[in-house]
Protein backbone atom coordinates (compact mmCIF):
# COMPACT_ATOMS: atom_id res chain seq x y z
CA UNK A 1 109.16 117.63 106.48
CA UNK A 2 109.50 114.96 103.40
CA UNK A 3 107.51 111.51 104.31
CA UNK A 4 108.02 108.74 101.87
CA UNK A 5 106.47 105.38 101.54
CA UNK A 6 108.11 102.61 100.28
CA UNK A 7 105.78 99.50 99.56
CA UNK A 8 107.24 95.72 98.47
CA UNK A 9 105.49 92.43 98.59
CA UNK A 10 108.79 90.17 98.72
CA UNK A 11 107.45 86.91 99.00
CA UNK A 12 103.69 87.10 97.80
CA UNK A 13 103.03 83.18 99.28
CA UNK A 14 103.84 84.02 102.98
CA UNK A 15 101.05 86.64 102.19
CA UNK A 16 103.66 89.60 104.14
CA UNK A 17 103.69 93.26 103.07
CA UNK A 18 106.74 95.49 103.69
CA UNK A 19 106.51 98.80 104.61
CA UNK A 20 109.09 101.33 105.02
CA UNK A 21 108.80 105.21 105.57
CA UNK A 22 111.53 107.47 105.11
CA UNK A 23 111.30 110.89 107.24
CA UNK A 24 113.67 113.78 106.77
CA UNK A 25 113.79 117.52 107.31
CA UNK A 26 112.16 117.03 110.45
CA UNK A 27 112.72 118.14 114.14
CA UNK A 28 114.05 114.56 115.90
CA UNK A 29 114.87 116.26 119.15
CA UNK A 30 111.50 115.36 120.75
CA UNK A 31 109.45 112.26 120.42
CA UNK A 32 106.89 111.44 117.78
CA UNK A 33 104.06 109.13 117.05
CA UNK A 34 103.51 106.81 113.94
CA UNK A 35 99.65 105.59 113.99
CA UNK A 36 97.07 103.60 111.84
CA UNK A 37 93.71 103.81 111.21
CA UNK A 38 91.33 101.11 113.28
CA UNK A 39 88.44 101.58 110.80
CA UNK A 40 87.91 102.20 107.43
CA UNK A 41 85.25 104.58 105.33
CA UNK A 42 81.82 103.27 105.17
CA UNK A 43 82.78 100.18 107.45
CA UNK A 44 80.97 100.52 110.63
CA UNK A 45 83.33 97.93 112.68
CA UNK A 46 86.38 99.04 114.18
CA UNK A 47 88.99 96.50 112.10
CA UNK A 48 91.53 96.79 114.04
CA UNK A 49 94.46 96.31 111.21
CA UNK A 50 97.38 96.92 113.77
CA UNK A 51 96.95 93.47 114.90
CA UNK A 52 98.38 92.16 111.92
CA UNK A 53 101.47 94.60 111.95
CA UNK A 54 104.89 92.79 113.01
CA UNK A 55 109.00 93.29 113.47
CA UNK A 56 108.67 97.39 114.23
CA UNK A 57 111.75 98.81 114.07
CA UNK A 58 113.77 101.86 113.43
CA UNK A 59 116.97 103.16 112.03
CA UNK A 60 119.05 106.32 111.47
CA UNK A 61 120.39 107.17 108.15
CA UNK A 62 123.78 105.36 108.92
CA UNK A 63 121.65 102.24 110.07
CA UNK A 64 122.08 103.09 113.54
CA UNK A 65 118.86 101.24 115.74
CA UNK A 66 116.61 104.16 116.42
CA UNK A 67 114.08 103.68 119.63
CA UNK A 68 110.34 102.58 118.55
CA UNK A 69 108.07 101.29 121.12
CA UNK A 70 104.59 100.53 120.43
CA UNK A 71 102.21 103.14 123.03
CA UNK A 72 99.22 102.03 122.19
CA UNK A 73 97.56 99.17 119.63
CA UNK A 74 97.56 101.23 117.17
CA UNK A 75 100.29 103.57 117.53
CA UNK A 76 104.52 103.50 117.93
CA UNK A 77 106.34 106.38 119.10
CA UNK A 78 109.88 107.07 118.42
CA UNK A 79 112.43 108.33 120.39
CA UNK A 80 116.10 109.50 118.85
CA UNK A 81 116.77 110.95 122.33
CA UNK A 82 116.43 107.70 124.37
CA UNK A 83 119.25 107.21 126.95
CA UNK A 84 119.86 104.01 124.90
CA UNK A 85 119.30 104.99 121.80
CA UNK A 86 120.25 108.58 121.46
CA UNK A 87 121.03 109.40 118.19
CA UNK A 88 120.88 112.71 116.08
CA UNK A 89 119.53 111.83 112.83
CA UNK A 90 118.47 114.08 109.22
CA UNK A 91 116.35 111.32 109.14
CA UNK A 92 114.97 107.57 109.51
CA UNK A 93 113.36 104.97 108.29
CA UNK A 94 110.46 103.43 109.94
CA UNK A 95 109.88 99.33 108.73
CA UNK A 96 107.32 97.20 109.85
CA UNK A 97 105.37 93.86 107.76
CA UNK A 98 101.91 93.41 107.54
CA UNK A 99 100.06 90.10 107.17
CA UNK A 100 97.61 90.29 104.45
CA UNK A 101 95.23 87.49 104.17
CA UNK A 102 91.77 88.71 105.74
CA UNK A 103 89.31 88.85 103.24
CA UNK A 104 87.07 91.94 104.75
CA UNK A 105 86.34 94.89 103.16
């Protein structure tokens, strides 16, 4: 399995991160889960930074719409064998933004 991340801050004053992760040499026949952390070390409260994650999405290596569908608050799973969606990828690339203004620790 290779996992890559791919970080940008396009427009610094709307205060949005990018992220994209590239997975390859993986398995895409059965579904799989992407998750964050809700806390951090030495914090005591649960932050909760999936709440400021927006536009999920997924795509093949040929830019084909791969399905993503959030399970739980913190956590997507994708599906390349989705009756609407089925695709047979060597690999994808998970994107989602994150606001970043919340001065916390």
């Amino acid at each position: 399995m290779y996992l890559s991340y791919k970080i940008s801050i396009p427009k610094p004053s709307n205060h949005m991160l990018s992220v994209k992760i590239s997975l390859s040499e993986f398995d895409f026949d059965a579904p799989f889960t992407f998750f964050m952390p809700v806390w951090s070390p030495g914090s005591y409260l649960v932050r909760e930074y999936s709440r400021h994650v927006q536009g999920v999405r997924c795509f093949d290596e040929q830019g084909r719409r791969v399905y993503v569908e959030q399970s739980e608050k913190n956590r997507y799973t994708v599906n390349c064998q989705h009756p609407d969606f089925k695709v047979t990828p060597q690999s994808i690339r998970f994107e989602y933004e994150v606001y970043c203004n919340e001065l916390t620790v």
